[in-house]
Protein backbone atom coordinates (compact mmCIF):
# COMPACT_ATOMS: atom_id res chain seq x y z
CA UNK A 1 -8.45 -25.85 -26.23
CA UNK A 2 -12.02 -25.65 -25.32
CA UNK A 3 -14.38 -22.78 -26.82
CA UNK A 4 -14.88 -21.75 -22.80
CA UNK A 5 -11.55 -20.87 -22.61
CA UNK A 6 -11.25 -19.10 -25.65
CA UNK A 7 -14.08 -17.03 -25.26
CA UNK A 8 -12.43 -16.05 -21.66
CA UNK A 9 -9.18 -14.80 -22.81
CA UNK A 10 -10.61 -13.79 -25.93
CA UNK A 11 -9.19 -16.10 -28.55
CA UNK A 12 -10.23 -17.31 -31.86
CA UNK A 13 -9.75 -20.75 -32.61
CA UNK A 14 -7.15 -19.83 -35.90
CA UNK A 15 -5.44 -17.75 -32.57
CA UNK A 16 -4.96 -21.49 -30.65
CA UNK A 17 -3.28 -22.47 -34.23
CA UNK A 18 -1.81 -20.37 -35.28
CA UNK A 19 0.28 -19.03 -31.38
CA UNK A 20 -1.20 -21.95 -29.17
CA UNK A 21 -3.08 -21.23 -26.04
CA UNK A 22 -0.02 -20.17 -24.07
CA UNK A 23 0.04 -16.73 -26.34
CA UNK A 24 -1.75 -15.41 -23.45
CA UNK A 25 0.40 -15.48 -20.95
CA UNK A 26 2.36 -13.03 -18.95
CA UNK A 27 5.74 -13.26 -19.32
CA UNK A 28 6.83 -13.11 -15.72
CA UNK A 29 4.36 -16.70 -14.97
CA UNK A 30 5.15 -18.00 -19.24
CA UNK A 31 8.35 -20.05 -18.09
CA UNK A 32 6.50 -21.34 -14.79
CA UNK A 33 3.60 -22.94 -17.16
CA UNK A 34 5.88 -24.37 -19.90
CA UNK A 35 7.69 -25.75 -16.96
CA UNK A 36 4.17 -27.66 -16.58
CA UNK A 37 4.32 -29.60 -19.52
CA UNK A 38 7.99 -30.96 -19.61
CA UNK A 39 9.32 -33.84 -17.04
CA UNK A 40 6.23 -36.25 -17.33
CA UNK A 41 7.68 -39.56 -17.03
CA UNK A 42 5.63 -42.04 -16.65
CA UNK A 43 1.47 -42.04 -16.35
CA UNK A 44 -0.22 -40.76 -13.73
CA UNK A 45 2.47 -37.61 -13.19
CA UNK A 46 0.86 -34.29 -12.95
CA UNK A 47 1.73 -30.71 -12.25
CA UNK A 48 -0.60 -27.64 -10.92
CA UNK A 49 0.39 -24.57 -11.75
CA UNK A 50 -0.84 -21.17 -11.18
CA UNK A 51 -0.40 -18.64 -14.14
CA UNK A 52 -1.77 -14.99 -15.16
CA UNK A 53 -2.90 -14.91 -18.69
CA UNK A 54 -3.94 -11.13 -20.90
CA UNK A 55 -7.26 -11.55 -22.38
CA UNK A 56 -7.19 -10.17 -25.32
CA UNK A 57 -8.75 -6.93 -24.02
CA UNK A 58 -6.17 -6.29 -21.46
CA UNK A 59 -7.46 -8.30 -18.49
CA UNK A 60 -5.61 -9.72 -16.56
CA UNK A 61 -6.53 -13.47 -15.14
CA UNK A 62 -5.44 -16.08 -12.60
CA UNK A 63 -6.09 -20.13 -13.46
CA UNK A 64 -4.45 -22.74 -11.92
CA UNK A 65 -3.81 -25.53 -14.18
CA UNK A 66 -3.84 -29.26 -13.27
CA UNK A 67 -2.26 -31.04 -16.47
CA UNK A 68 -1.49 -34.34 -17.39
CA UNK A 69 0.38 -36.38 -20.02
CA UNK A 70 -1.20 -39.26 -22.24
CA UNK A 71 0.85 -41.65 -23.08
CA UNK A 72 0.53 -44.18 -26.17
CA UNK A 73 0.93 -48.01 -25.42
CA UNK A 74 5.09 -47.63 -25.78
CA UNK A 75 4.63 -44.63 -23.51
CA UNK A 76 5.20 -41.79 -26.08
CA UNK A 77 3.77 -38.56 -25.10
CA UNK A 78 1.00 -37.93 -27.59
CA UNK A 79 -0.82 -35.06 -26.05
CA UNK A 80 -1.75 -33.62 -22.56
CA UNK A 81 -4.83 -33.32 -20.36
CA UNK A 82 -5.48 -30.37 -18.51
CA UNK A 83 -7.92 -28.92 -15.96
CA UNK A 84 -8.01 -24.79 -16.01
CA UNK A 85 -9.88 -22.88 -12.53
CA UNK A 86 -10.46 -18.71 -13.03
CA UNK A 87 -8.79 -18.22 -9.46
CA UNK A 88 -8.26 -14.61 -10.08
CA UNK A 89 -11.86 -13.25 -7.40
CA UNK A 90 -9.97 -15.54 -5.02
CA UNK A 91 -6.23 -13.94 -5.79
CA UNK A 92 -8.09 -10.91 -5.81
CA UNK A 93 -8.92 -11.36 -2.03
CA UNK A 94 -6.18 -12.74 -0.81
CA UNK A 95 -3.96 -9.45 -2.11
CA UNK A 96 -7.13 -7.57 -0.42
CA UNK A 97 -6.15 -9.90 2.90
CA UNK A 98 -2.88 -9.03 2.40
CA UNK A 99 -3.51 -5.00 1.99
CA UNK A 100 -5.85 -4.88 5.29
CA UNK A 101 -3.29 -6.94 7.18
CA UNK A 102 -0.44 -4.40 6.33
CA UNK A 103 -2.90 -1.65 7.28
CA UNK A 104 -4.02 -2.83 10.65
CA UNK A 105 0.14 -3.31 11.16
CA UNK A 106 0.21 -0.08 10.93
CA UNK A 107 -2.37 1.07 12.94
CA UNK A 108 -1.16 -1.24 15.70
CA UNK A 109 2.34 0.43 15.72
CA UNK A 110 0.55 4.08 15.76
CA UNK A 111 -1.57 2.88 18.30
CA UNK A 112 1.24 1.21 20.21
CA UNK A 113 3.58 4.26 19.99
CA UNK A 114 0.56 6.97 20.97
CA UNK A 115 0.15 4.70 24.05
CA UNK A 116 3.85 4.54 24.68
CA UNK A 117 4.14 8.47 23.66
CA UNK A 118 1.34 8.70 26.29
CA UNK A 119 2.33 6.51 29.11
CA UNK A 120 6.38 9.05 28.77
CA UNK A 121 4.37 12.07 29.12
CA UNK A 122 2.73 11.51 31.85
CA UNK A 123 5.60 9.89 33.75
CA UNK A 124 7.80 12.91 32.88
CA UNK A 125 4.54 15.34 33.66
CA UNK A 126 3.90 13.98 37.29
CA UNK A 127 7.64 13.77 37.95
CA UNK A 128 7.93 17.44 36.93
CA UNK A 129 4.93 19.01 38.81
CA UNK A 130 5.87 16.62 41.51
CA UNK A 131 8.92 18.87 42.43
CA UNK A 132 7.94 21.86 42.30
CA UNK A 133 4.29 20.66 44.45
CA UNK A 134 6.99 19.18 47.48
CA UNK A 135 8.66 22.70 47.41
CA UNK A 136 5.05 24.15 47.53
CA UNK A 137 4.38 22.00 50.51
CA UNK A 138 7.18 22.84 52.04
CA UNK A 139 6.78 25.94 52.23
CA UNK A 140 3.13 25.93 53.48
CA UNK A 141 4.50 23.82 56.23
CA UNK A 142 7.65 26.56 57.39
CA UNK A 143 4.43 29.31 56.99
CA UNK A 144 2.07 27.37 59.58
CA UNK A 145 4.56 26.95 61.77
CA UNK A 146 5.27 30.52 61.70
CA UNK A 147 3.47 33.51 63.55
CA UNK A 148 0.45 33.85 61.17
CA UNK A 149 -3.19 35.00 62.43
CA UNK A 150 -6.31 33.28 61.75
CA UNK A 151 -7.05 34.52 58.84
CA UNK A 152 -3.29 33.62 57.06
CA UNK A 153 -3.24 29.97 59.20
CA UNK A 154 -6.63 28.92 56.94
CA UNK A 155 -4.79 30.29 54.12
CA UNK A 156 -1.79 27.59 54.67
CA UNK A 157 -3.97 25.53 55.54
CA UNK A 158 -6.07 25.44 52.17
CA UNK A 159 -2.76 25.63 50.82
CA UNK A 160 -1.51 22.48 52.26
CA UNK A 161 -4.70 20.83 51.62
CA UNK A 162 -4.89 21.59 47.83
CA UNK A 163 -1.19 20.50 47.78
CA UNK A 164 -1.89 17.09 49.26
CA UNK A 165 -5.00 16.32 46.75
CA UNK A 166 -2.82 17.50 44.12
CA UNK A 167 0.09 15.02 45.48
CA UNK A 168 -2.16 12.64 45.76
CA UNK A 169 -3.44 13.00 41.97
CA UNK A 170 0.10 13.26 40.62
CA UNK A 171 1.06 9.71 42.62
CA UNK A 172 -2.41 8.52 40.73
CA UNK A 173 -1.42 9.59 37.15
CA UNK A 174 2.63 8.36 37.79
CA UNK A 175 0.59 4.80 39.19
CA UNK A 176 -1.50 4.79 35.52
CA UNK A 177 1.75 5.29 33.68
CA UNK A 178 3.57 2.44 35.45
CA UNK A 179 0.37 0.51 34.60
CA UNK A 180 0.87 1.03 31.18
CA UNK A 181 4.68 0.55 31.09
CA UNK A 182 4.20 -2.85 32.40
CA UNK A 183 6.66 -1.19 35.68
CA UNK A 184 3.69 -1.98 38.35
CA UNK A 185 4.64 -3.85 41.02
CA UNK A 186 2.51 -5.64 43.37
CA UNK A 187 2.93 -6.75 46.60
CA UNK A 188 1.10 -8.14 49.06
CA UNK A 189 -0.28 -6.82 52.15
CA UNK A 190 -2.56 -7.92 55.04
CA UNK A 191 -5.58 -6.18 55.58
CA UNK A 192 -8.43 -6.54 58.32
């Protein structure tokens, strides 16, 4: 085991001797690495592996391991070569990847429920002042066509205006709400 290594995870060399390099190891990744070293059958076989290892002051890091066997000239295992890569800045961002990506989930689905929270309200809201504006109209209409002076026919007649602007606002905001409910049909028309 190189000195590099040791000095990483915070090994002495009578450590490597005495509990081997694989002391280091969390448990959950231990049988995943020891896997690496068993099934080499013939030269040239190789596993990579990806591991978490405790330095010796608590910290935990991420290799990935590229290991080898050597074999002797009646192909007997006599040791094994190995290539170790501190991965854990890049597992680091990837579970940073990972947390953003849940978190702009999320703020898709608020965003997509405020618009469709939205797009109800104002359907419901037009279709509820819409009612009680027709009766409005109505009205104003059976009132002009009644016995009124001058001064009570501009009256209904402001009335009727306000009402239609008002209509016409309503069929505006209940057109922006189909928009957004994907319920807006086109059609076509000729125009000169």
């Amino acid at each position: 085991v190189s000195k590099t290594w040791r000095d990483r995870v915070g090994l002495s060399e009578a450590d490597v001797i005495k509990n081997g390099w694989m002391g280091t190891l969390k448990d959950e990744t231990s049988p995943e690495m020891k896997e690496a070293f068993t099934g080499f059958n013939k030269r040239g076989d190789r596993r990579e592996r990806e591991a978490c290892h405790v330095t010796a002051d608590g910290e935990e890091i991420w290799v990935r391991t590229v290991n080898q066997a050597e074999f002797d000239i009646h192909d007997n295992i006599i040791g094994y070569v190995g290539v170790i890569v501190d991965i854990t800045e890049q597992r680091k961002a990837i579970e940073q990847l990972r947390d953003r990506q849940d978190e702009l989930r999320q703020s898709r689905d608020i965003a997509e429920a405020a618009t469709e929270a939205k797009a109800s309200f104002l359907a419901n809201m037009s279709h509820e002042i819409r009612t009680p504006m027709n009766g409005v109209l109505g009205f104003a209409e059976m009132l002009r066509q009644s016995q009124l002076d001058e001064q009570q026919a501009k009256y209904v007649e402001l009335i009727q205006e306000s009402g239609t602007v008002m209509m016409a606002l309503l069929n505006d905001i209940l057109d922006i709400s189909k928009i957004d409910a994907g319920l807006l049909v086109l059609s076509a028309e000729p125009f000169s």
